[in-house]
Protein backbone atom coordinates (compact mmCIF):
# COMPACT_ATOMS: atom_id res chain seq x y z
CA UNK A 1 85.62 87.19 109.68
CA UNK A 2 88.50 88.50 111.09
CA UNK A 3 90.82 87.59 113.71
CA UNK A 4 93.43 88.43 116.04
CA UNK A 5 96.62 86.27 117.20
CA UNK A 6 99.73 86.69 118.76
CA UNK A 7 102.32 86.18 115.59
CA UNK A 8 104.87 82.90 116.42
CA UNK A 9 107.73 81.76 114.21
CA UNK A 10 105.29 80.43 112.13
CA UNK A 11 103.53 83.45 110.95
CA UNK A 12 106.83 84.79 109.85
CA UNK A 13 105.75 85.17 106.11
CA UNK A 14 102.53 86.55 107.00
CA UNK A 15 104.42 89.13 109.34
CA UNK A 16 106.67 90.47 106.92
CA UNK A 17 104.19 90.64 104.32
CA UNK A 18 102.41 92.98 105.85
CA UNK A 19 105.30 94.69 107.39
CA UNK A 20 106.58 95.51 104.39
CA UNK A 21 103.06 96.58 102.83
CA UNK A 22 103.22 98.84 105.57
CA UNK A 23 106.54 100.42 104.83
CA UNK A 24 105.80 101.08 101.58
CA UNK A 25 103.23 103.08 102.23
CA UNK A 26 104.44 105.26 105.38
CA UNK A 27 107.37 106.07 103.25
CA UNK A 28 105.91 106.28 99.82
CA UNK A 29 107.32 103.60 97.82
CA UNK A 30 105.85 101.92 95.07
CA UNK A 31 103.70 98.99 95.34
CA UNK A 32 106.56 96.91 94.06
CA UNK A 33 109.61 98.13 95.71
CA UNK A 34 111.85 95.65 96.87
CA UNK A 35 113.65 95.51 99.91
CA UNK A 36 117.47 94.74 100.44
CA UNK A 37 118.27 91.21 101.61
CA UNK A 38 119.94 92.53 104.70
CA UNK A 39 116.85 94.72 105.59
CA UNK A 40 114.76 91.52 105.03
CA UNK A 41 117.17 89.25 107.05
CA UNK A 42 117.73 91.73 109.57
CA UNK A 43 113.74 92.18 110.14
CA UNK A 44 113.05 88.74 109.72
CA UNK A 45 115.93 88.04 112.44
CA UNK A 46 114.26 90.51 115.09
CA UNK A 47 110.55 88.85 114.84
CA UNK A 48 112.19 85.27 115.17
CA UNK A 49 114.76 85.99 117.85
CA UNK A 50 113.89 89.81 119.13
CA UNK A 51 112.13 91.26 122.11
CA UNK A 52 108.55 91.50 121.42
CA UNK A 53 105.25 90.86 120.84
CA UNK A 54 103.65 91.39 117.51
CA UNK A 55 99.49 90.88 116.84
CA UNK A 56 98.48 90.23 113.37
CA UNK A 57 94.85 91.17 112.30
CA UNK A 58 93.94 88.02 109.49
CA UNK A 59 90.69 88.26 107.37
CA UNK A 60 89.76 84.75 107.58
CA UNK A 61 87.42 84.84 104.13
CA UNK A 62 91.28 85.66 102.27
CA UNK A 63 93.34 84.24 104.94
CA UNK A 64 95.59 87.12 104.17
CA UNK A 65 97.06 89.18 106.57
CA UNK A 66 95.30 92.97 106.64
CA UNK A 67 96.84 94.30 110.01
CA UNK A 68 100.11 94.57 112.58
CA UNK A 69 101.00 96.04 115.27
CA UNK A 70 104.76 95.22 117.68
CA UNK A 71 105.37 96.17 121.12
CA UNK A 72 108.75 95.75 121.77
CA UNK A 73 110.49 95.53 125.22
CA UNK A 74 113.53 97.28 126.80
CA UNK A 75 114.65 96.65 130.25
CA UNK A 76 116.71 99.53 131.91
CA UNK A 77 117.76 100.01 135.28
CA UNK A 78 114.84 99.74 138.10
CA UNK A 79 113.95 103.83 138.95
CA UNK A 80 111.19 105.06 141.43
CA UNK A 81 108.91 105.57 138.53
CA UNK A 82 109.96 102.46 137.05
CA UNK A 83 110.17 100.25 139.54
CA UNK A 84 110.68 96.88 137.18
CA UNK A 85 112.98 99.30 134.87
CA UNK A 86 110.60 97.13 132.00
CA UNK A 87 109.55 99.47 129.26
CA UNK A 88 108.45 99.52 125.59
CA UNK A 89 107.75 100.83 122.27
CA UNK A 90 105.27 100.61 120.16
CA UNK A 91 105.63 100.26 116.64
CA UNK A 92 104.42 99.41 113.09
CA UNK A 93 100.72 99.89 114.02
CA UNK A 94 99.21 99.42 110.20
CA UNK A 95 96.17 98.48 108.79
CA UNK A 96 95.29 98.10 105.02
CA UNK A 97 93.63 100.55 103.35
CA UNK A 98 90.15 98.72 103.19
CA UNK A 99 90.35 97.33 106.70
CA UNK A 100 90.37 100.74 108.10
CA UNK A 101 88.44 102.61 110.35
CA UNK A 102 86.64 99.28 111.33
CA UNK A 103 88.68 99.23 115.09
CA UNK A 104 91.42 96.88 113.88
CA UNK A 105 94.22 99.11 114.84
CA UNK A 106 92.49 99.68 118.02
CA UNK A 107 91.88 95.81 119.34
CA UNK A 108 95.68 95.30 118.15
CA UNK A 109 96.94 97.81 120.27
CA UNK A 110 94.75 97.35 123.53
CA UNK A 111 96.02 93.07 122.71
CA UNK A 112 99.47 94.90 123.29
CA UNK A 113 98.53 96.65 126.36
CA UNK A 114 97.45 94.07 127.88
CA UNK A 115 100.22 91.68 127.36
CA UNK A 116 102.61 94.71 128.55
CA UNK A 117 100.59 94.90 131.62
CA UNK A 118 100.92 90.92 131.80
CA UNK A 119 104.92 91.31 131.67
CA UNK A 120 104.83 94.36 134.48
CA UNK A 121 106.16 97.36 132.03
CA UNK A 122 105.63 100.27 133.39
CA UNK A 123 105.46 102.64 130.14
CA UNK A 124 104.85 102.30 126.51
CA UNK A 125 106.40 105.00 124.13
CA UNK A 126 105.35 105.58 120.51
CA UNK A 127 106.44 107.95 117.60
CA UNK A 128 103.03 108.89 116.49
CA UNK A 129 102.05 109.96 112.94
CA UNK A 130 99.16 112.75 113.18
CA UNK A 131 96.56 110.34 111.60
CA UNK A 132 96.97 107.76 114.06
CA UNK A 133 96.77 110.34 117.64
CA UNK A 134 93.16 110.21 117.92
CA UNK A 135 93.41 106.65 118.60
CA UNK A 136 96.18 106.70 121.05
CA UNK A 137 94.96 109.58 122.80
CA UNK A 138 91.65 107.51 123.74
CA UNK A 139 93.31 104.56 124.68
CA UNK A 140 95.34 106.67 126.84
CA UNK A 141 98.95 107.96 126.06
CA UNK A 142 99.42 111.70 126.45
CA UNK A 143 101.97 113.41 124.23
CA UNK A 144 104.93 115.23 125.58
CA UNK A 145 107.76 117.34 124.50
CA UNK A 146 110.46 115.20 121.86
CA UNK A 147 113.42 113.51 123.67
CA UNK A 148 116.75 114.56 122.41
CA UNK A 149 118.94 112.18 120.78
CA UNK A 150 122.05 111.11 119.21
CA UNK A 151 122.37 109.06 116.30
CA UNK A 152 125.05 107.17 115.67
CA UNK A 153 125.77 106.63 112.07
C-alpha cells in the first residue's frame, strides 16, 4: 500500500535517502557514490530549517521510501500579477524505477499544488526534464522561453 505525507523533521533520513537515490540517477552516478559531508549537511540543513514543503511517496509493505517531490517558496516584492509577491519552485520530483508510471509523481505534485494554493502563491516554476513534461503539461504549467541568468561562482 502506498502512501503519501507531508515530510517533518522526522522523516529526515527517509528524505535524504531518496533524495540522494534521486541524484544519482539524474546525474548518472553510480549506485554507491557518496556525497560530500557539506552537500549532505547543507541539504539536510534546508529540509530541517528551509522554505518548503516536501511529500514523500512510502510503500507501506517495505516501509521504504519510493518517491519525493519539494516545492519551495520565495517571496518577492507584491506586483500586479503577483499580488502576494509569494512564488515557488518545484523541484526533485522522483520516483523509483519500479514505482513508476503508477501516478505517484502525479498525486505528489497536485499534494504540492494544493498546499501552494493553501499559502496564496501565485506561480510555480520548474526546470523540466523532457521525460517528465507530459505530466506537467496535464496538470497545467505551460512552457515558455528560458530566463536569463547570472551565476555567481
Amino acid at each position: 500500500m502506498l502512501q503519501y505525507k507531508i515530510a517533518t523533521s522526522e522523516d529526515i533520513a527517509e528524505l535524504m535517502q531518496i533524495r540522494l537515490e534521486m541524484l544519482r540517477e539524474v546525474n548518472f552516478l553510480p549506485p554507491d557514490y557518496i556525497f560530500s559531508e557539506d552537500f549532505c549537511s547543507y541539504s539536510c540543513n534546508y529540509f530541517l530549517n528551509g522554505q518548503h514543503t516536501t511529500v514523500l511517496a512510502i510503500d507501506g509493505k517495505i516501509n521504504e521510501p519510493i518517491g519525493c517531490a519539494t516545492l519551495c517558496y520565495m517571496e518577492f516584492i507584491p506586483t500586479f500579477s503577483h499580488p502576494t509577491g509569494k512564488r515557488s519552485h518545484l523541484m526533485n520530483v522522483y520516483t523509483a524505477p519500479d514505482y513508476r508510471g503508477q501516478g505517484i509523481a502525479r498525486r505528489m505534485v497536485e499534494m504540492l499544488i494544493e498546499e501552494a494554493r493553501r499559502r496564496g502563491v501565485t506561480e510555480i516554476s520548474l526546470d523540466a526534464t523532457t521525460s517528465g513534461r507530459p505530466l506537467y503539461r496535464k496538470l497545467g504549467f505551460q512552457d515558455s522561453e528560458e530566463c536569463m541568468v547570472l551565476v555567481l561562482a
